[in-house]
N, C-alpha and C. Protein backbone atom coordinates (compact mmCIF):
# COMPACT_ATOMS: atom_id res chain seq x y z
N UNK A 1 86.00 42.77 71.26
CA UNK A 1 86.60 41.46 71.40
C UNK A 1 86.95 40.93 70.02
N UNK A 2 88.15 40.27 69.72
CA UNK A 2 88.39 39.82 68.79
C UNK A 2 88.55 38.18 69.05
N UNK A 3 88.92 37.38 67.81
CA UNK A 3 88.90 36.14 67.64
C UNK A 3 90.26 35.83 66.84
N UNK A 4 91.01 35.16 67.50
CA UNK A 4 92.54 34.58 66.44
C UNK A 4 92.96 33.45 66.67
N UNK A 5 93.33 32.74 65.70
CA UNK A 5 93.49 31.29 65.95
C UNK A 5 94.90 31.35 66.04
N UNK A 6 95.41 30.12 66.55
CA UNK A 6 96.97 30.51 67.44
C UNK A 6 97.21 28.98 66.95
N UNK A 7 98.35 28.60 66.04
CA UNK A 7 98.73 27.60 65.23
C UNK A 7 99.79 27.10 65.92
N UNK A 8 100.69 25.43 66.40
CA UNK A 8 101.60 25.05 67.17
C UNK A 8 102.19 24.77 65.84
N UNK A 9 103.47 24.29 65.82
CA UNK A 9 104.06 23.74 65.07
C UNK A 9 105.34 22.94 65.57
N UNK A 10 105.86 21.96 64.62
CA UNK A 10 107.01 21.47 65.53
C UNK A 10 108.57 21.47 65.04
N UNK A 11 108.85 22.86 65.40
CA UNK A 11 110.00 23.61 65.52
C UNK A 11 110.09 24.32 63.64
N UNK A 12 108.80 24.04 62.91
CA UNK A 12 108.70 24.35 61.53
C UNK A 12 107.97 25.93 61.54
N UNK A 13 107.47 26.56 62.55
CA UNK A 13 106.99 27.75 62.59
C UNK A 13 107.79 28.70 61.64
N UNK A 14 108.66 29.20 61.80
CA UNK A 14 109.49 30.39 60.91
C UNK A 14 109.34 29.76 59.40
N UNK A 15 109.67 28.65 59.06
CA UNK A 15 109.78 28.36 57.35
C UNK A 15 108.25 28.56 57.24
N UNK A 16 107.06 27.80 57.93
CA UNK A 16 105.50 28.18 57.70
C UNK A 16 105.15 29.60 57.59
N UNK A 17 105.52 30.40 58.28
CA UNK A 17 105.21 31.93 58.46
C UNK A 17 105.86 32.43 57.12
N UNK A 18 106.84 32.16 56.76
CA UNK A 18 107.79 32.79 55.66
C UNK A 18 106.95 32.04 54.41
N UNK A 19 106.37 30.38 54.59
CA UNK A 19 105.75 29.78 53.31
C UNK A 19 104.40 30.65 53.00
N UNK A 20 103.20 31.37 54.35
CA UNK A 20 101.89 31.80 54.25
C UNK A 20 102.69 33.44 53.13
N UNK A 21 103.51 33.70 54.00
CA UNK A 21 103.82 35.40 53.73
C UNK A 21 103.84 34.78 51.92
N UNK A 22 104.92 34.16 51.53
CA UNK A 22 105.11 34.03 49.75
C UNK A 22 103.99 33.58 49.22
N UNK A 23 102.86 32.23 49.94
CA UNK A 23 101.60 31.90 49.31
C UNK A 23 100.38 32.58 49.07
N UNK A 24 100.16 33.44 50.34
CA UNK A 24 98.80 34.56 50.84
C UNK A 24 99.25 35.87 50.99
N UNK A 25 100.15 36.05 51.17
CA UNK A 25 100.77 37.58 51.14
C UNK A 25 100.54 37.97 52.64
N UNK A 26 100.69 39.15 53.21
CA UNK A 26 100.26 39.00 54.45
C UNK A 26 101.58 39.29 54.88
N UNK A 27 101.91 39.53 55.94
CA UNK A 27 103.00 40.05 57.15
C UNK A 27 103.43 39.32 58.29
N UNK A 28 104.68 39.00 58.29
CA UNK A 28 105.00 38.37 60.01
C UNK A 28 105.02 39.65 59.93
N UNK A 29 104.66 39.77 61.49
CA UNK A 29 104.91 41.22 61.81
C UNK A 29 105.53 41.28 63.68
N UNK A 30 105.37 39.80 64.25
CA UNK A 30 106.71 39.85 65.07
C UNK A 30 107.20 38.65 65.09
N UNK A 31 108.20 38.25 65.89
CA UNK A 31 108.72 37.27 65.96
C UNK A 31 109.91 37.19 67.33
N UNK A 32 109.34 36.50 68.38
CA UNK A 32 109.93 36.19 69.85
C UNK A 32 110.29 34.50 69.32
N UNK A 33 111.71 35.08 69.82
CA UNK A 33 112.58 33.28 69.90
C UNK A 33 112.83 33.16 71.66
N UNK A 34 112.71 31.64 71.57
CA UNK A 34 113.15 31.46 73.20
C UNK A 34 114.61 31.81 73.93
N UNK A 35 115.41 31.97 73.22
CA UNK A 35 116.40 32.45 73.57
C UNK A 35 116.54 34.09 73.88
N UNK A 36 116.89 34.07 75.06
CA UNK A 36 116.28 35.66 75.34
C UNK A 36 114.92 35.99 76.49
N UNK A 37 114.49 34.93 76.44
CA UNK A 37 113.18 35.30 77.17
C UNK A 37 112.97 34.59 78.56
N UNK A 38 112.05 34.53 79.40
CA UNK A 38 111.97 34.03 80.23
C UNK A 38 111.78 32.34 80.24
N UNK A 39 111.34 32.33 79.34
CA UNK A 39 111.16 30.96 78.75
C UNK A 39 111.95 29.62 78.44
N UNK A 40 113.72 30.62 78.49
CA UNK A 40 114.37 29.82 77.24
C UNK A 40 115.02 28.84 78.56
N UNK A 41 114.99 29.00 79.78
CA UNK A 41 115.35 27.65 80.07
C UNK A 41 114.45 26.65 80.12
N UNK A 42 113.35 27.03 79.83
CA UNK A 42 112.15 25.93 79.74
C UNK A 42 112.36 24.96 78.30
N UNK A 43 113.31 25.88 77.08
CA UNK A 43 113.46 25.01 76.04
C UNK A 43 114.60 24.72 76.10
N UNK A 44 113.96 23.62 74.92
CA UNK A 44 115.10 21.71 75.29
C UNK A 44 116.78 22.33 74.50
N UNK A 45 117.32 21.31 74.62
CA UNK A 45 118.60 22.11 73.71
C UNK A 45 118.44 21.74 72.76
N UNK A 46 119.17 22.91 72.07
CA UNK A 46 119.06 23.03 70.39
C UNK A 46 117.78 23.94 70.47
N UNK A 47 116.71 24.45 70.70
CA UNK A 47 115.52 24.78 70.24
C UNK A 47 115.78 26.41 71.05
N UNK A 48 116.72 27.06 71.22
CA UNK A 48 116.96 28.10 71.62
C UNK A 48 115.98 29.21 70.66
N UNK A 49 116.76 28.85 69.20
CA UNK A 49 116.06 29.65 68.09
C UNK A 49 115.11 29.54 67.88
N UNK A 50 114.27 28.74 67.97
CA UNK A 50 112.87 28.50 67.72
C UNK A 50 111.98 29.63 68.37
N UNK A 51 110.69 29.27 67.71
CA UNK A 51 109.94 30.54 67.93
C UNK A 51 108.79 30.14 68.85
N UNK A 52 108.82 31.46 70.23
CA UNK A 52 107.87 31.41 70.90
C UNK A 52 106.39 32.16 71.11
N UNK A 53 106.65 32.81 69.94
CA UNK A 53 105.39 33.71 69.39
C UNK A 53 105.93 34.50 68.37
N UNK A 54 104.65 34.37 67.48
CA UNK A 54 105.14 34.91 66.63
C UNK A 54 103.56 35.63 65.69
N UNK A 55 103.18 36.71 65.18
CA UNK A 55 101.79 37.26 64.37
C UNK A 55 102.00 37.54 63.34
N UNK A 56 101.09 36.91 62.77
CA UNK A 56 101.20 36.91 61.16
C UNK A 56 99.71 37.34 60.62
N UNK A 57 100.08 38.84 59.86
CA UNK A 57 98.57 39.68 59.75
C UNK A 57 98.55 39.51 57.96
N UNK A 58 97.12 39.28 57.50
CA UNK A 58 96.70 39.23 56.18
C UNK A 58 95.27 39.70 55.97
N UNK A 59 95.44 41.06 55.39
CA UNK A 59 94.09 41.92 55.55
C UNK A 59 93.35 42.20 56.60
N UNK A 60 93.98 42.48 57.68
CA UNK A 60 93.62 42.80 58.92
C UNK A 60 93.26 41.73 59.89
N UNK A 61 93.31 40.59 59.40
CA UNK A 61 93.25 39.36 60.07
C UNK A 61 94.58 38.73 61.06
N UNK A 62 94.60 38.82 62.17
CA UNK A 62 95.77 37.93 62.87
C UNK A 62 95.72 36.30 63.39
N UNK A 63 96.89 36.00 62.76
CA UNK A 63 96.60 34.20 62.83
C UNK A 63 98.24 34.13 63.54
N UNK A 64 98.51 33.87 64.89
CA UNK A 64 99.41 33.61 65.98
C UNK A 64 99.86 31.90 65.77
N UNK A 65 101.43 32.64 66.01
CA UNK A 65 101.87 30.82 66.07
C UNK A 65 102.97 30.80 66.82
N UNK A 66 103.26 29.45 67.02
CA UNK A 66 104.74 29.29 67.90
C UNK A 66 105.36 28.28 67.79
N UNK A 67 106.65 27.27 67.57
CA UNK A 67 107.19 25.79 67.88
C UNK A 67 107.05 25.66 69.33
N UNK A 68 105.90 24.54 69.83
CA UNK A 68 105.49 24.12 70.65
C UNK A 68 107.22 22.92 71.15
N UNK A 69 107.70 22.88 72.23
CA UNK A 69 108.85 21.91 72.58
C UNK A 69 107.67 20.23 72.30
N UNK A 70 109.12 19.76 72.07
CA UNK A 70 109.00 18.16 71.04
C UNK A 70 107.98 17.40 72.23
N UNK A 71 108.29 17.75 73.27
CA UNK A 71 107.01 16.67 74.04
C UNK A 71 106.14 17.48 74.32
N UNK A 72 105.69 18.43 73.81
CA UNK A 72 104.24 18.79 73.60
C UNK A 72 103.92 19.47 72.40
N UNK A 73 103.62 18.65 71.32
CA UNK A 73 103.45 18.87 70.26
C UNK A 73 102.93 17.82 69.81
N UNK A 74 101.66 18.57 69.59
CA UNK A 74 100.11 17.35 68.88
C UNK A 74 100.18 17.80 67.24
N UNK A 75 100.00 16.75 66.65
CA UNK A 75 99.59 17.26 65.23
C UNK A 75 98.29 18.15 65.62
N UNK A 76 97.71 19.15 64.42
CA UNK A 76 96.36 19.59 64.41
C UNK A 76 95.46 18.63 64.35
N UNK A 77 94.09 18.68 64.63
CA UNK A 77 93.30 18.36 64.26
C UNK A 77 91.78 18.86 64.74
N UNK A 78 90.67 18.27 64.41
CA UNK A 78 89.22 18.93 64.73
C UNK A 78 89.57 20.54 64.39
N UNK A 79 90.18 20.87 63.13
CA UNK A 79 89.44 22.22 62.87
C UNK A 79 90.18 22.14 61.21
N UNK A 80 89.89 23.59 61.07
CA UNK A 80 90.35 23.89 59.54
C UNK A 80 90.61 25.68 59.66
N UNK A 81 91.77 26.12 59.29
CA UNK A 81 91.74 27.63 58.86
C UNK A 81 91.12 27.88 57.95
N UNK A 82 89.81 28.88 57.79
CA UNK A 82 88.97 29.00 56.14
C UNK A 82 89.65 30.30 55.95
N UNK A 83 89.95 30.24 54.18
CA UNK A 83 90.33 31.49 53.60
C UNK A 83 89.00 31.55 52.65
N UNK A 84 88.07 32.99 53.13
CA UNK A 84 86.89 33.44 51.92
C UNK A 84 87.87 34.37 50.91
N UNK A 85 88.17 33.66 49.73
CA UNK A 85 88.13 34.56 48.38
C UNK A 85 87.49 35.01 47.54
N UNK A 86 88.07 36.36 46.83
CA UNK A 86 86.85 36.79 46.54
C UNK A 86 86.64 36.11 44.97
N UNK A 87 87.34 35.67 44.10
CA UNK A 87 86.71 35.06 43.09
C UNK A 87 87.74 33.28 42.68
N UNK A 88 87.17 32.91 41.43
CA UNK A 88 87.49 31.77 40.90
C UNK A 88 89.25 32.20 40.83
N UNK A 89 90.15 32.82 40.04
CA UNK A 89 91.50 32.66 40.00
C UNK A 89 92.06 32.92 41.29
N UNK A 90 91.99 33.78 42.31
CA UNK A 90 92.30 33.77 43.84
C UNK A 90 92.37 32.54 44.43
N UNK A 91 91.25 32.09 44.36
CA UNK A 91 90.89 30.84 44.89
C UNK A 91 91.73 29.26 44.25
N UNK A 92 91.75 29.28 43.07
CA UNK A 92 92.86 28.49 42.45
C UNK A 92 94.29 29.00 42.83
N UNK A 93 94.81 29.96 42.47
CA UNK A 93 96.07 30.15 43.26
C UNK A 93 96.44 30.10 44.68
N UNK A 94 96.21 30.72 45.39
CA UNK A 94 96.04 30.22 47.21
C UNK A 94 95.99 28.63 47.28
N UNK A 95 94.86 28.17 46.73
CA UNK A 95 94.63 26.71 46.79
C UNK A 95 96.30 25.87 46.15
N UNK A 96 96.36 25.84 45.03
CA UNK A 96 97.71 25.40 44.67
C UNK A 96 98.81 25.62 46.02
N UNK A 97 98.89 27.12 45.73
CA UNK A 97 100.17 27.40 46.26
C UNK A 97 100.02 26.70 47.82
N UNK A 98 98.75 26.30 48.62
CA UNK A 98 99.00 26.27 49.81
C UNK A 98 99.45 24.22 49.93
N UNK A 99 98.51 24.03 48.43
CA UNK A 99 98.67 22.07 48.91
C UNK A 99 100.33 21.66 48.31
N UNK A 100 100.86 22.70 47.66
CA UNK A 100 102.36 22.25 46.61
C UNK A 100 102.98 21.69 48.37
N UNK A 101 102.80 20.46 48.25
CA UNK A 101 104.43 19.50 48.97
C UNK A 101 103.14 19.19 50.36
N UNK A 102 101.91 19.53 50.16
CA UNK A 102 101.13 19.16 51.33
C UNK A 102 99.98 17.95 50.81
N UNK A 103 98.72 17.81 51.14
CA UNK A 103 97.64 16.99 50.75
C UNK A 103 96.22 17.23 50.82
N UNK A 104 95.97 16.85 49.15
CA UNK A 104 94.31 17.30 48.82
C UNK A 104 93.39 16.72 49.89
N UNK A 105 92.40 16.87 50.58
CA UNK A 105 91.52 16.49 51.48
C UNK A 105 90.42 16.17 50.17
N UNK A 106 90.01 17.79 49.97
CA UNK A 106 89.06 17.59 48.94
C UNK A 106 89.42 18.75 48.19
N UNK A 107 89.24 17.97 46.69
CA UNK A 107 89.73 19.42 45.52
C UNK A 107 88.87 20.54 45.07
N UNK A 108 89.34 21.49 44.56
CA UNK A 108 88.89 22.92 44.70
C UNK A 108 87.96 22.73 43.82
N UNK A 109 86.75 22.61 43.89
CA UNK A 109 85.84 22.45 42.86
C UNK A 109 84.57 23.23 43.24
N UNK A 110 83.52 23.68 42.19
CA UNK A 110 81.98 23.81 42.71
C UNK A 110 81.47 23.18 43.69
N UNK A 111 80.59 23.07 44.36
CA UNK A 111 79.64 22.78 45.04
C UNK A 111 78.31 23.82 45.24
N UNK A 112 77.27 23.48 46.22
CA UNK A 112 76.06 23.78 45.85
C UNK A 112 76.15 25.36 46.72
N UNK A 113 77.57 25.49 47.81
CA UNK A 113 77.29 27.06 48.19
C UNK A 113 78.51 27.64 47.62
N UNK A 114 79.10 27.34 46.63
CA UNK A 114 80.52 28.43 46.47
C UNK A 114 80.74 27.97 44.87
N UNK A 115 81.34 29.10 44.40
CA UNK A 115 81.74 28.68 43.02
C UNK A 115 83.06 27.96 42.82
N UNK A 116 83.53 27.81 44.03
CA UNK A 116 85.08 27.19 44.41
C UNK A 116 85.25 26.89 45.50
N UNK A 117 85.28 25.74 46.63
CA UNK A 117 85.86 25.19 47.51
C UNK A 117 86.41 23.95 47.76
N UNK A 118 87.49 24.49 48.46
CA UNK A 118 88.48 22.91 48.31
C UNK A 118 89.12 22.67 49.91
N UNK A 119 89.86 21.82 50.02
CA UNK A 119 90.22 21.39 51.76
C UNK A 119 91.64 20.67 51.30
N UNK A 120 92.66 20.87 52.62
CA UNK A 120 93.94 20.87 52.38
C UNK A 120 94.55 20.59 53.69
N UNK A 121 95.91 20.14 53.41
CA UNK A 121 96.55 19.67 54.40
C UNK A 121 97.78 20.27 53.79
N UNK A 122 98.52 21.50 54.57
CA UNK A 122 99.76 22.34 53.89
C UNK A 122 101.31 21.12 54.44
N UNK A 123 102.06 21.61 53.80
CA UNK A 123 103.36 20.68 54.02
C UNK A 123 103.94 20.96 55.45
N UNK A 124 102.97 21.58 56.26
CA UNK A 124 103.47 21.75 57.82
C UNK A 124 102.30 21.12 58.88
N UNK A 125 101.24 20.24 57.86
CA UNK A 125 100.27 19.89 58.61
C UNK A 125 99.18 20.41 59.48
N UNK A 126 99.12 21.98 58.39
CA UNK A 126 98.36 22.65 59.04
C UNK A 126 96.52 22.51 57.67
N UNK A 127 95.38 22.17 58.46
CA UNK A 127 94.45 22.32 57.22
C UNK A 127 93.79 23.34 57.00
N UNK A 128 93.78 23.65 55.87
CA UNK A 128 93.50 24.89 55.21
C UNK A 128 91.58 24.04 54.66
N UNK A 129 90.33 25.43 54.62
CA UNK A 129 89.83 25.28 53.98
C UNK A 129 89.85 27.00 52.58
N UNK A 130 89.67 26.67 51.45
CA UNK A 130 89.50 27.61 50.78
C UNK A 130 88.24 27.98 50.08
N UNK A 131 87.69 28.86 49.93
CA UNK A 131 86.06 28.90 49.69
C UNK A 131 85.72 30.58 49.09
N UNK A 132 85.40 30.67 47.83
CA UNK A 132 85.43 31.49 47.12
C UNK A 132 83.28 30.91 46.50
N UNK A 133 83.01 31.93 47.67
CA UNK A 133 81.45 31.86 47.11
C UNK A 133 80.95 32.87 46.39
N UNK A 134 81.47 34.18 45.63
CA UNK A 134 81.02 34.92 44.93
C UNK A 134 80.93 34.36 43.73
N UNK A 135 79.95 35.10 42.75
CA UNK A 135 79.50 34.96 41.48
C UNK A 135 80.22 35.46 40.45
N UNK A 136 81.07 34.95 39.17
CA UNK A 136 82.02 35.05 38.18
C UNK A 136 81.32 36.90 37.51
C-alpha cells in the first residue's frame, strides 16, 4: 500500500507542476486534460485544457494533482506537504525557490529537532513544510 497526496488547484495546475519540476526537480510524468475524456462535458467553458490528472514523481515519491472546476475549488488548508532534506544548503534552496512570489509562514531557521526548518505558502497556495534534520 502506498500513500500520495493529491493537490487541487484552480485552473493553475500545469504552471505549478512545471514551477515544482524547475524548484525540486522531479518529473511530470503524465498529464490528462479534460478535453478528450469522459469528463470534458462536465467542464465549464474555456477549461477544456485544463488538467484532470496529472503525477508528478521526485525521488520515487508521487504527489497527484488536477484544476478542480471554479465551483469546486477550496483553497488548501489543515495540512502541509513536508520536504525531509538532507542538509543545510538543500534546504535553503528548495526553501527560497519554493516561497519566491508565495508567503513565509515561518522562516527556515534552527529549532530544537532540525538544523533547518521553515513553513510556506507557494505562489499557488499550496503549503510547503521544509525540514532538513541531519547534522552539518
Amino acid at each position: 500500500m502506498q500513500i500520495n497526496a493529491y493537490v487541487m488547484f484552480n485552473g493553475q495546475c500545469e504552471a505549478a507542476l512545471k514551477f515544482y519540476e524547475q524548484s525540486l526537480g522531479g518529473k511530470i510524468e503524465m498529464i490528462s486534460r479534460y478535453e478528450g475524456s469522459p469528463a470534458a462535458g462536465q467542464a465549464p467553458a474555456g477549461w477544456e485544457n485544463k488538467i484532470l490528472h496529472a503525477r508528478f514523481v521526485l525521488n520515487g515519491q508521487t504527489l497527484m494533482a488536477s484544476d478542480a472546476p471554479p465551483d469546486r475549488y477550496e483553497p488548501p488548508k489543515g495540512f502541509f506537504l513536508s520536504l525531509m532534506v538532507k542538509n543545510v544548503k538543500e534546504a535553503e534552496e528548495v526553501f527560497q525557490a519554493l516561497a519566491t512570489d508565495g508567503s513565509v509562514v515561518m522562516p527556515l531557521q534552527q529549532t530544537f529537532w532540525a538544523i533547518r526548518f521553515g513553513m510556506l505558502v507557494d505562489r499557488f497556495g499550496i503549503p510547503w513544510m521544509v525540514n532538513c534534520e541531519g547534522a552539518e
